[in-house]
PDB file of N, CA and C in Angstrom:
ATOM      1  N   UNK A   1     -70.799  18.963  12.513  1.00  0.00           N
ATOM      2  CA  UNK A   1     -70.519  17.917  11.541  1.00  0.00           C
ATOM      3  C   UNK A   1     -69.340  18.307  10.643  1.00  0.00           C
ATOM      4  N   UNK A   2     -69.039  19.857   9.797  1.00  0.00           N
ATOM      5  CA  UNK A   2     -68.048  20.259   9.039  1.00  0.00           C
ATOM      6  C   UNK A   2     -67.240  19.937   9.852  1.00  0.00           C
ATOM      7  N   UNK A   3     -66.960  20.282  11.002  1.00  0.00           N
ATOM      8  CA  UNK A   3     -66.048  20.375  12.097  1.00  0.00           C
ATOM      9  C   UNK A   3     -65.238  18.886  12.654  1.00  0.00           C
ATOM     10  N   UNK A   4     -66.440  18.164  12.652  1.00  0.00           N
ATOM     11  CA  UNK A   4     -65.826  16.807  12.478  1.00  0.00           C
ATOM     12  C   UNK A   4     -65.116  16.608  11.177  1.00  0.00           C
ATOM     13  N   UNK A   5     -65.445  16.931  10.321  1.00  0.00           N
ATOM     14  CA  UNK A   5     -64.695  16.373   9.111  1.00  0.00           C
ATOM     15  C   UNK A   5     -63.573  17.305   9.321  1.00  0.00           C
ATOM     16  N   UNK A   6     -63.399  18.176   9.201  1.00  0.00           N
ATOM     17  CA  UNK A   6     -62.285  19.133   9.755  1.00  0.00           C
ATOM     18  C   UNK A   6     -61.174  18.778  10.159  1.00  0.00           C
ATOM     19  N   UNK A   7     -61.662  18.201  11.409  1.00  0.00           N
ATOM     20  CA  UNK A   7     -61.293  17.950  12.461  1.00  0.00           C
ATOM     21  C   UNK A   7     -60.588  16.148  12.361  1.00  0.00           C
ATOM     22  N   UNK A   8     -61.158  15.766  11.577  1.00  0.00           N
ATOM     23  CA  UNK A   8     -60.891  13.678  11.032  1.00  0.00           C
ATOM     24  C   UNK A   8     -59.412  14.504  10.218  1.00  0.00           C
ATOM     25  N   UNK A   9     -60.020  15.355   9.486  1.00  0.00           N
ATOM     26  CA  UNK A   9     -58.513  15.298   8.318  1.00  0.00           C
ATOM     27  C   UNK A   9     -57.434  16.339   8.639  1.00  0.00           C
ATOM     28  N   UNK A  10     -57.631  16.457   9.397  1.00  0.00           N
ATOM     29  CA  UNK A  10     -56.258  17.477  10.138  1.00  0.00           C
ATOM     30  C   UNK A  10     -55.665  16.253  11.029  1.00  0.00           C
ATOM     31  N   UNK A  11     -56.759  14.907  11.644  1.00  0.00           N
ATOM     32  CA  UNK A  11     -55.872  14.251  12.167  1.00  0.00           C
ATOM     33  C   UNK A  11     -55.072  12.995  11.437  1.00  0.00           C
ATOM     34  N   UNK A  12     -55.563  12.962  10.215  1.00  0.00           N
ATOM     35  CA  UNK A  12     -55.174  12.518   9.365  1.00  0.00           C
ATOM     36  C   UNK A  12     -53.925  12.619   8.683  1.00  0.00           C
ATOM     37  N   UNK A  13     -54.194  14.193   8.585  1.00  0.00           N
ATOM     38  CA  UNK A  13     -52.876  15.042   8.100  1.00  0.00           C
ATOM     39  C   UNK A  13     -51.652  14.741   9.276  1.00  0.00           C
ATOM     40  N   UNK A  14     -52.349  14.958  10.270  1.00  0.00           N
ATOM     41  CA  UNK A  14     -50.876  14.684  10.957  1.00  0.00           C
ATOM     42  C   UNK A  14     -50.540  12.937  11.572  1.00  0.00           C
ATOM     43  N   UNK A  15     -51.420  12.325  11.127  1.00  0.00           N
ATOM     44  CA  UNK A  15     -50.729  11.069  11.019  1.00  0.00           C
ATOM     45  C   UNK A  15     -49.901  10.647   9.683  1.00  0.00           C
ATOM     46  N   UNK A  16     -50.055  11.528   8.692  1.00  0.00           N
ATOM     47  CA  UNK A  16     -49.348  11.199   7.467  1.00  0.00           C
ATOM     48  C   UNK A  16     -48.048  11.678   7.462  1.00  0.00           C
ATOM     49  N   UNK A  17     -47.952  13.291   8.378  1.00  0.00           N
ATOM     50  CA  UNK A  17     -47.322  13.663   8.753  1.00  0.00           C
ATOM     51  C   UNK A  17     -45.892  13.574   9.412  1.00  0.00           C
ATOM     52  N   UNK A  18     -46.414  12.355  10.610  1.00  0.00           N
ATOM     53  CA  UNK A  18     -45.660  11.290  11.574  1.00  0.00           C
ATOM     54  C   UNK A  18     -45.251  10.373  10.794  1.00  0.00           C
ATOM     55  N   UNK A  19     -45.972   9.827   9.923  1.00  0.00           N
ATOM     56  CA  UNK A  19     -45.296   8.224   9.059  1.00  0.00           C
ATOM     57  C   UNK A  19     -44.571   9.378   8.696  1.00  0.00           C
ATOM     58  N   UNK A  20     -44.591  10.108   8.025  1.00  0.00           N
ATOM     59  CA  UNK A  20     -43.238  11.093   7.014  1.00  0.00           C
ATOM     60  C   UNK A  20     -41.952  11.310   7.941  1.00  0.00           C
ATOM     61  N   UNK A  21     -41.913  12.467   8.622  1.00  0.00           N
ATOM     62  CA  UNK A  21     -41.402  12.089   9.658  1.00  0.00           C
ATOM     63  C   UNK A  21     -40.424  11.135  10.378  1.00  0.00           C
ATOM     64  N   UNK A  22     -41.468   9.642  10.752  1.00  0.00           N
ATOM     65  CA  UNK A  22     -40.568   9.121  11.211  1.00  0.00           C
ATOM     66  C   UNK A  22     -39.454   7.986   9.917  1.00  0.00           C
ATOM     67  N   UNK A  23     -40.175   8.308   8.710  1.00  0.00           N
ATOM     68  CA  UNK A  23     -39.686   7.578   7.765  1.00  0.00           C
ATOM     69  C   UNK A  23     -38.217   8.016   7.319  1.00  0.00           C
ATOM     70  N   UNK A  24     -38.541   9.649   7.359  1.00  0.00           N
ATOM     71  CA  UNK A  24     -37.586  10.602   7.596  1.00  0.00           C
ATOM     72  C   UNK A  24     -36.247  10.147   8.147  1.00  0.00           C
ATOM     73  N   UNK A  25     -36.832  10.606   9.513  1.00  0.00           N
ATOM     74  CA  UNK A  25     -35.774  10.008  10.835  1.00  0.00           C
ATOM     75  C   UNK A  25     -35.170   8.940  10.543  1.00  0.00           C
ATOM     76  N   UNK A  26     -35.889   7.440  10.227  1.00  0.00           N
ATOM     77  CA  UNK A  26     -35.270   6.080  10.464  1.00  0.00           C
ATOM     78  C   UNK A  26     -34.106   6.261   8.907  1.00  0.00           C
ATOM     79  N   UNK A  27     -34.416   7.040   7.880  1.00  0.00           N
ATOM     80  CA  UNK A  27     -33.851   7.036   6.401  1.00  0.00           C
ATOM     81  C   UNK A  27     -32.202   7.671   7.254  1.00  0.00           C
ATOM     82  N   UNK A  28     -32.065   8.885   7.789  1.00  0.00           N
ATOM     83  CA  UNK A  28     -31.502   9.906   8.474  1.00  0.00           C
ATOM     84  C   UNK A  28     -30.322   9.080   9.306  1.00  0.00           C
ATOM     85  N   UNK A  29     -30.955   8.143   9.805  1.00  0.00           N
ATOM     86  CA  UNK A  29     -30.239   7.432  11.285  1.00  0.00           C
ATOM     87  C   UNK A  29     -29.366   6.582  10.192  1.00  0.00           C
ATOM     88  N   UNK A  30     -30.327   5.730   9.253  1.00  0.00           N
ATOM     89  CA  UNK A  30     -29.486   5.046   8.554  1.00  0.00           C
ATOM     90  C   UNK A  30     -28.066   5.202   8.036  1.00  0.00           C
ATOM     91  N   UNK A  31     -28.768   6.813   7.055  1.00  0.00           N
ATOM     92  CA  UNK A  31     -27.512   7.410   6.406  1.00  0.00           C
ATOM     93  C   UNK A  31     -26.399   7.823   7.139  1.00  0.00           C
ATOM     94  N   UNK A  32     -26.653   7.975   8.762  1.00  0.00           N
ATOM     95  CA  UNK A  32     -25.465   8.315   9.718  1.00  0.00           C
ATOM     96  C   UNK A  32     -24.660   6.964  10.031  1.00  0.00           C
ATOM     97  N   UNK A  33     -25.682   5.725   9.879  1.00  0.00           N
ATOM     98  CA  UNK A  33     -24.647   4.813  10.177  1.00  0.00           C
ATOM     99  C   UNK A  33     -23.779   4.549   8.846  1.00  0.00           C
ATOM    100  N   UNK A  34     -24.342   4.249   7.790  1.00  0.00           N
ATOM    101  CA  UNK A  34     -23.870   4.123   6.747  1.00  0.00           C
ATOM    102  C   UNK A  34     -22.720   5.552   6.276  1.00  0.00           C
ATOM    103  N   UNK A  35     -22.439   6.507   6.761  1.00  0.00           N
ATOM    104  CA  UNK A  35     -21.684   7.507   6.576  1.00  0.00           C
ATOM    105  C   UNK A  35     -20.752   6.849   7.269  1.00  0.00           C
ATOM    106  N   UNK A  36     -20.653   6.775   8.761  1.00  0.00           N
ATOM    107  CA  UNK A  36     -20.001   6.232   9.765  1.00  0.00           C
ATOM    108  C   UNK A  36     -18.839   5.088   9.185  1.00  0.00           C
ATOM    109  N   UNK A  37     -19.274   3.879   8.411  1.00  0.00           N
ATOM    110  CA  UNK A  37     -19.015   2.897   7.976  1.00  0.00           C
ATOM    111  C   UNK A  37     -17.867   3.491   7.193  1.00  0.00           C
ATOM    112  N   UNK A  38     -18.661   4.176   5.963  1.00  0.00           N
ATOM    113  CA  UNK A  38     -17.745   4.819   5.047  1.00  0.00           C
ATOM    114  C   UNK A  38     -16.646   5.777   5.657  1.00  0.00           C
ATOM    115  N   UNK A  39     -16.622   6.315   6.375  1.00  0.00           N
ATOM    116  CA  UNK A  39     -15.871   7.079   7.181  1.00  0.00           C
ATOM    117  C   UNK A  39     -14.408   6.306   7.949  1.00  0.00           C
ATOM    118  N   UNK A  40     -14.796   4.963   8.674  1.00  0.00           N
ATOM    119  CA  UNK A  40     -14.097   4.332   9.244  1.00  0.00           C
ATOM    120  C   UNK A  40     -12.964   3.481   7.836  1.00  0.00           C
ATOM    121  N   UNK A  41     -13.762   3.348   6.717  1.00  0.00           N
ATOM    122  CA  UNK A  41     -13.268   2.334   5.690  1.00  0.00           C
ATOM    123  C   UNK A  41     -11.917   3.016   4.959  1.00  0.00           C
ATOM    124  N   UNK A  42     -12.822   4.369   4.904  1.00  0.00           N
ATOM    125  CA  UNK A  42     -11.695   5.377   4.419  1.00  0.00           C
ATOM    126  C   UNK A  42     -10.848   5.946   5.390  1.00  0.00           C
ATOM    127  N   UNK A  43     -10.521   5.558   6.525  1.00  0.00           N
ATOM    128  CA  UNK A  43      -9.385   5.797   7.552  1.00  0.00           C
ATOM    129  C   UNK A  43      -8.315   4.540   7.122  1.00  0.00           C
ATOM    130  N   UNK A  44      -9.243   3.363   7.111  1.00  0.00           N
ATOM    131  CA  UNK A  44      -8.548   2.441   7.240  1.00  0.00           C
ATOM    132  C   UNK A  44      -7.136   2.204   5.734  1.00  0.00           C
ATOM    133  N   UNK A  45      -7.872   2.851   4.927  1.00  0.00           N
ATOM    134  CA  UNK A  45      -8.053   2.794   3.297  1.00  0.00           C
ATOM    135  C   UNK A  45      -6.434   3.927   3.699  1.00  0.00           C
ATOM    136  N   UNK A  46      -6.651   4.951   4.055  1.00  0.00           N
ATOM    137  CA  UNK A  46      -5.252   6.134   4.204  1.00  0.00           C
ATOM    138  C   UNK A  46      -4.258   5.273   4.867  1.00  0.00           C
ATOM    139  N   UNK A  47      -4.259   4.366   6.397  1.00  0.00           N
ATOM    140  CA  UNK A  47      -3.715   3.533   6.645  1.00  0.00           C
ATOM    141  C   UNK A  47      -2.990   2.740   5.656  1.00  0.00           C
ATOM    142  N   UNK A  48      -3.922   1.971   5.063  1.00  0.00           N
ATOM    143  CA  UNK A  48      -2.947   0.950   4.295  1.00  0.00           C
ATOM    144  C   UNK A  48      -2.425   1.891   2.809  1.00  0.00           C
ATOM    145  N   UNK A  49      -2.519   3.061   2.513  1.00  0.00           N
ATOM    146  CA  UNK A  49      -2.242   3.660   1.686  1.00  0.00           C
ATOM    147  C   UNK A  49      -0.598   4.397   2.430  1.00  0.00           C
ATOM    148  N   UNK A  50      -0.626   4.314   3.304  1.00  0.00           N
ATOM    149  CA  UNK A  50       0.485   4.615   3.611  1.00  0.00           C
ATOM    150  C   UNK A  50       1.662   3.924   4.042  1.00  0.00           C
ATOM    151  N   UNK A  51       1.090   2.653   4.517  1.00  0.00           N
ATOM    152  CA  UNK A  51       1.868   1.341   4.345  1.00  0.00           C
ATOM    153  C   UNK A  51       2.686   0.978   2.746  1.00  0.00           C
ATOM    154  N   UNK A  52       1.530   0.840   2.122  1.00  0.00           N
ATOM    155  CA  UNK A  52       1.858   0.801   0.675  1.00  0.00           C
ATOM    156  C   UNK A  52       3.091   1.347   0.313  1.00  0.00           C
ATOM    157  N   UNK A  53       2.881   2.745   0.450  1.00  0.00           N
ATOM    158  CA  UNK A  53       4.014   3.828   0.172  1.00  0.00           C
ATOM    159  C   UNK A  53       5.055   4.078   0.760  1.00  0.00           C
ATOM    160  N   UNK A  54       5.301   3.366   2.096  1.00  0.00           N
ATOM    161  CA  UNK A  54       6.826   2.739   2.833  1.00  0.00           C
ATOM    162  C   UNK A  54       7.139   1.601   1.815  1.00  0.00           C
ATOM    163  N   UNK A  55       6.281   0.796   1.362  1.00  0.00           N
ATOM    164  CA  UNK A  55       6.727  -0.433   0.923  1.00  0.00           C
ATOM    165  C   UNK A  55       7.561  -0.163   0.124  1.00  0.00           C
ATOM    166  N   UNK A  56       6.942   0.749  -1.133  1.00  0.00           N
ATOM    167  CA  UNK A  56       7.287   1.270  -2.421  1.00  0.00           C
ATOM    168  C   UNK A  56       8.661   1.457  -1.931  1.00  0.00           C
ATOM    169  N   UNK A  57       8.958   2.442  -0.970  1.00  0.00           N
ATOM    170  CA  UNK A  57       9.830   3.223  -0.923  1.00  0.00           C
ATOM    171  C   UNK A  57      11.153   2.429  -0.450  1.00  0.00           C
ATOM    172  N   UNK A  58      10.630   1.176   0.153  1.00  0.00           N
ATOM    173  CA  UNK A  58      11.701   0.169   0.781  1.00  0.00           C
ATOM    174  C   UNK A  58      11.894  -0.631  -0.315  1.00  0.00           C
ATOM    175  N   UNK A  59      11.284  -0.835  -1.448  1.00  0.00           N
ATOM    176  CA  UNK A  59      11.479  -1.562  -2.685  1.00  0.00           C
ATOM    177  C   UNK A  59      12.003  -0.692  -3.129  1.00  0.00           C
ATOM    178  N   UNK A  60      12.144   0.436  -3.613  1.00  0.00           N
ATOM    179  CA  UNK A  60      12.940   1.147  -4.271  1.00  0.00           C
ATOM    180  C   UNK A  60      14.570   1.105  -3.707  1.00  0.00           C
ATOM    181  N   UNK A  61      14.222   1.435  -2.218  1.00  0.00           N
ATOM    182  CA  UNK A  61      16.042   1.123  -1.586  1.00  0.00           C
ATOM    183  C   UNK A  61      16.733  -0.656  -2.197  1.00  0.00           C
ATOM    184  N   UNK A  62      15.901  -1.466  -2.207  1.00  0.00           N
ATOM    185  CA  UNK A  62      16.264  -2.333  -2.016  1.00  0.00           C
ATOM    186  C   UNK A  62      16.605  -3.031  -3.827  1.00  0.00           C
ATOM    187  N   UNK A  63      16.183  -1.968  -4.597  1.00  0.00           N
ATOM    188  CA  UNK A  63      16.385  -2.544  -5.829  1.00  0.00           C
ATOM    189  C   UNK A  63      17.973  -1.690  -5.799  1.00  0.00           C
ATOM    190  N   UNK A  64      17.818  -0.972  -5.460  1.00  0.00           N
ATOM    191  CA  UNK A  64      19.150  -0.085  -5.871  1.00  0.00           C
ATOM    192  C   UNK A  64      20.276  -0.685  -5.049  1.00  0.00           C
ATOM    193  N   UNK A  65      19.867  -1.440  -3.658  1.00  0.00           N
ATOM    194  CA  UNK A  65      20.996  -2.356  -2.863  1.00  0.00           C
ATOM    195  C   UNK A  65      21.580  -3.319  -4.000  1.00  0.00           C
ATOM    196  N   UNK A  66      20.431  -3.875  -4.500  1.00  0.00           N
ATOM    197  CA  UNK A  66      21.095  -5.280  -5.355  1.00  0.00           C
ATOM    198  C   UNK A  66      21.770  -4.684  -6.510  1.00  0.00           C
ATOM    199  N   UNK A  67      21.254  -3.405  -7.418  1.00  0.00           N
ATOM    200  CA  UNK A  67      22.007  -2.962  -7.798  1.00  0.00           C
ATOM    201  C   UNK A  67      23.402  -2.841  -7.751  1.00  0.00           C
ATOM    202  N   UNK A  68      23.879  -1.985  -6.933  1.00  0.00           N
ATOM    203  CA  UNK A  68      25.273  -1.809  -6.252  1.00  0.00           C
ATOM    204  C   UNK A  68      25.836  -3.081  -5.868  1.00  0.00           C
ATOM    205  N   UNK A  69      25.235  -4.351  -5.264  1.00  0.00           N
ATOM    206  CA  UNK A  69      25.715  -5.636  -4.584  1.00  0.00           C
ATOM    207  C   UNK A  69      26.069  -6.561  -6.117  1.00  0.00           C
ATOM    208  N   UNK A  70      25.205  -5.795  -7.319  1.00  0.00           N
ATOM    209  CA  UNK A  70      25.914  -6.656  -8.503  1.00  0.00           C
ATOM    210  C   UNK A  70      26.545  -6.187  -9.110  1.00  0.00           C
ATOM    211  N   UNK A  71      26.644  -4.836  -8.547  1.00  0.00           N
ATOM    212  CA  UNK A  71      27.924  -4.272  -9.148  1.00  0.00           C
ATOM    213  C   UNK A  71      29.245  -4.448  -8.381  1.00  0.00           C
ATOM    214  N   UNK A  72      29.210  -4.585  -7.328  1.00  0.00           N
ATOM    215  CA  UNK A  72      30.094  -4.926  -6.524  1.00  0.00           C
ATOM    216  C   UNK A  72      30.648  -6.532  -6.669  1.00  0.00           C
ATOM    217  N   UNK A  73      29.605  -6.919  -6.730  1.00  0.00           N
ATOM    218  CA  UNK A  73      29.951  -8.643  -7.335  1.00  0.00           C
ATOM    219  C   UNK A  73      30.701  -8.629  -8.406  1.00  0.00           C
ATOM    220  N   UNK A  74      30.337  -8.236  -9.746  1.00  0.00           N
ATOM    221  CA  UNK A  74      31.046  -7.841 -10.798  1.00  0.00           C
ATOM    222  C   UNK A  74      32.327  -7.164 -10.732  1.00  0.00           C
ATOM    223  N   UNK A  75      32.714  -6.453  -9.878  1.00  0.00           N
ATOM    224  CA  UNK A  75      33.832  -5.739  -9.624  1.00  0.00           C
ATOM    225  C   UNK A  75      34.857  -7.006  -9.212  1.00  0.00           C
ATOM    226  N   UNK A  76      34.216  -7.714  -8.052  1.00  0.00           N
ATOM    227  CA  UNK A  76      35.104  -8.862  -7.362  1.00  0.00           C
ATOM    228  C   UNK A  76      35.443  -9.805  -8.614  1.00  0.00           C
ATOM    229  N   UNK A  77      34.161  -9.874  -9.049  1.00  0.00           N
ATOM    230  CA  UNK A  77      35.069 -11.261 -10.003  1.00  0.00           C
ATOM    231  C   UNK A  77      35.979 -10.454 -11.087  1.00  0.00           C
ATOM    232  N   UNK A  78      35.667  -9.789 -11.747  1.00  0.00           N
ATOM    233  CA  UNK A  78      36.974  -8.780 -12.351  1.00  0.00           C
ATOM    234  C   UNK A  78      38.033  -9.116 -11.843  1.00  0.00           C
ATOM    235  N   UNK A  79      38.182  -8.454 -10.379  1.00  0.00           N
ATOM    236  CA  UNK A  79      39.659  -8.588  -9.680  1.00  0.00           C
ATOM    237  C   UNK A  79      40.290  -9.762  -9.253  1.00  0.00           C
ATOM    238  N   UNK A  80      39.501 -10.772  -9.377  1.00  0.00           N
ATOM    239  CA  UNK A  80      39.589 -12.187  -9.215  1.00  0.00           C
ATOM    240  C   UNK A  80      40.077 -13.084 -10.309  1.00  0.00           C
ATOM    241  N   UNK A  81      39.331 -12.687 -11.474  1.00  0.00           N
ATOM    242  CA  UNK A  81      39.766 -13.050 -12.451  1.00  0.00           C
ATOM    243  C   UNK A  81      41.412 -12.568 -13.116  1.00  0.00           C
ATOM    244  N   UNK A  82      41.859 -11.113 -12.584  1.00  0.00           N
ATOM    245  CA  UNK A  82      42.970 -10.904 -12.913  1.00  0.00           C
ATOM    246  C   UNK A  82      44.037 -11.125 -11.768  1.00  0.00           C
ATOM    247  N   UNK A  83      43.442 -11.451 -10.581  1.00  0.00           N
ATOM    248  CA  UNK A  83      44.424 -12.122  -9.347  1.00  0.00           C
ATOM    249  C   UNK A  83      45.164 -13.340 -10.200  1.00  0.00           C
ATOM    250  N   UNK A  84      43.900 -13.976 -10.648  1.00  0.00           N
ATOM    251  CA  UNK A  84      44.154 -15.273 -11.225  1.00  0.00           C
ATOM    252  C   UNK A  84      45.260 -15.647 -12.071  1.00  0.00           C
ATOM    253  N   UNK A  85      44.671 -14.578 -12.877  1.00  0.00           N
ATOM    254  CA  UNK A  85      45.528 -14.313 -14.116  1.00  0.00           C
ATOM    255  C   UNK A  85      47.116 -14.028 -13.654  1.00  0.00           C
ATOM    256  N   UNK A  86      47.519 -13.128 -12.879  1.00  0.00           N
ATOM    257  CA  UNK A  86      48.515 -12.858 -12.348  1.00  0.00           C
ATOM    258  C   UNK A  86      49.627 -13.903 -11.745  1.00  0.00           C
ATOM    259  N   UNK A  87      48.544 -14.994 -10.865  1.00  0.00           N
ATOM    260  CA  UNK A  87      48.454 -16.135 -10.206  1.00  0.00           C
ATOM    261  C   UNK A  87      49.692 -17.027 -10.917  1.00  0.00           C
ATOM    262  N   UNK A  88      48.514 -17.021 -12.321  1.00  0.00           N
ATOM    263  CA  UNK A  88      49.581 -18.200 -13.442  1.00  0.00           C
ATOM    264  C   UNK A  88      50.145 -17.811 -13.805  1.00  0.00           C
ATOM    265  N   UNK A  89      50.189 -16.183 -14.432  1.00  0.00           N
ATOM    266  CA  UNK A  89      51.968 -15.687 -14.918  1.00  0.00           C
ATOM    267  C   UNK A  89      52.951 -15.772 -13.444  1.00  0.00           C
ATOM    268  N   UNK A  90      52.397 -15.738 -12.599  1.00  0.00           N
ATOM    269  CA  UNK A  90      53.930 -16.038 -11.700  1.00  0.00           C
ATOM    270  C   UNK A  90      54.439 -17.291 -11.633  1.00  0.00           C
ATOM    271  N   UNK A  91      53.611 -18.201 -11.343  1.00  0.00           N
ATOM    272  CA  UNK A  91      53.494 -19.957 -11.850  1.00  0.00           C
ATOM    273  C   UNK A  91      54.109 -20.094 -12.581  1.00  0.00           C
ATOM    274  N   UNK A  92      54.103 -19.585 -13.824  1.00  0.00           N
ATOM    275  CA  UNK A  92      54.798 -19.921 -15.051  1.00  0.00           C
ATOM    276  C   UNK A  92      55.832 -19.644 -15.353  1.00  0.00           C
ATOM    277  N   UNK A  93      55.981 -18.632 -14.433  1.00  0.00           N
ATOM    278  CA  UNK A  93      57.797 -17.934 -14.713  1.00  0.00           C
ATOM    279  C   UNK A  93      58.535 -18.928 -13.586  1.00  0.00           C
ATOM    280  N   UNK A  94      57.589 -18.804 -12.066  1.00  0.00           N
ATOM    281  CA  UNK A  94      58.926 -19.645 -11.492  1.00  0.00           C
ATOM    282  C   UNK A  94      58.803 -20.956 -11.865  1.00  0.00           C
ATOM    283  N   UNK A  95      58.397 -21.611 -12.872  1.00  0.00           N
ATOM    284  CA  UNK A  95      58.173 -22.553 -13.739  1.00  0.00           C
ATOM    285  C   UNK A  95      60.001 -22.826 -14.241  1.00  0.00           C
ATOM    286  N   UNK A  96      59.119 -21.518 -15.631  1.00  0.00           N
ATOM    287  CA  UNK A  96      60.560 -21.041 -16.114  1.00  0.00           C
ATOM    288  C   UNK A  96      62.180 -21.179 -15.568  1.00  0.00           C
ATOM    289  N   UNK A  97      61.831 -20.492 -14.508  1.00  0.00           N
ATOM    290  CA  UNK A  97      62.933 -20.117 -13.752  1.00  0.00           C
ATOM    291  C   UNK A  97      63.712 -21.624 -13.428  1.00  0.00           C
ATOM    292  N   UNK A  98      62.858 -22.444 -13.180  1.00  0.00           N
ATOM    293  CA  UNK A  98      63.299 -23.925 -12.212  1.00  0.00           C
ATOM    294  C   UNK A  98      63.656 -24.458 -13.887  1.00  0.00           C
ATOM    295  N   UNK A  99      63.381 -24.838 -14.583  1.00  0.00           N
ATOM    296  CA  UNK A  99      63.844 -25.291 -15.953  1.00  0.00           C
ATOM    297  C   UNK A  99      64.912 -24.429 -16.169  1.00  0.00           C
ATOM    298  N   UNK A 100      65.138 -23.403 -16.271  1.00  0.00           N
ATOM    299  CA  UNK A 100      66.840 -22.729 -16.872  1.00  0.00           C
ATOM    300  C   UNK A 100      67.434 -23.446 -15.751  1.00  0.00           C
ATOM    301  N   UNK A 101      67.345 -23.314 -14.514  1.00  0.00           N
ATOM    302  CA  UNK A 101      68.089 -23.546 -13.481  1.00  0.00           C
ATOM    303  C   UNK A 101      68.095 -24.952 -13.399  1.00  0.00           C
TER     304      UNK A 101
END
């Protein structure tokens, strides 16, 4: 009779055992998929982190293009403006010139 009882709660024990166990396991499997997930997100995450940082880096070229292209613009109309200028003092002399003459 002890022996039965013994014997009931040792099988007891190891059915509590098994729910533990497999509660264990299924918690375990989870956290591998859920690692997995996180794992793939943060690949993806370095990916576009490195995209990003071409971008940056092609925005940076490209501010400094327009830079130079408005400085270069600015340069032209300068020289344009004193072509001009030049333009009408010659105008004006062979102006000149045709009036004395």
């Amino acid at each position: 009779m002890e022996m039965d009882i013994q014997i009931n709660m040792l099988k007891h024990k190891i059915d509590d055992l098994t729910a533990e166990l497999e509660t264990a396991s299924s918690k375990c499997l989870h956290l591998d998929a859920k690692n997995q997930v996180l794992r793939e997100e943060l690949l993806s995450m370095k990916g576009m982190q490195k995209k990003c940082e071409k971008l940056e880096k092609n925005k940076t070229k490209l501010e400094q293009e327009e830079v130079n292209l408005r400085s270069r613009i600015e340069m032209n109309m300068i020289e344009h403006s004193q072509v001009e200028q030049y333009k009408r003092e010659i105008e004006e002399r062979v102006r000149q010139d045709l009036v004395e003459k």
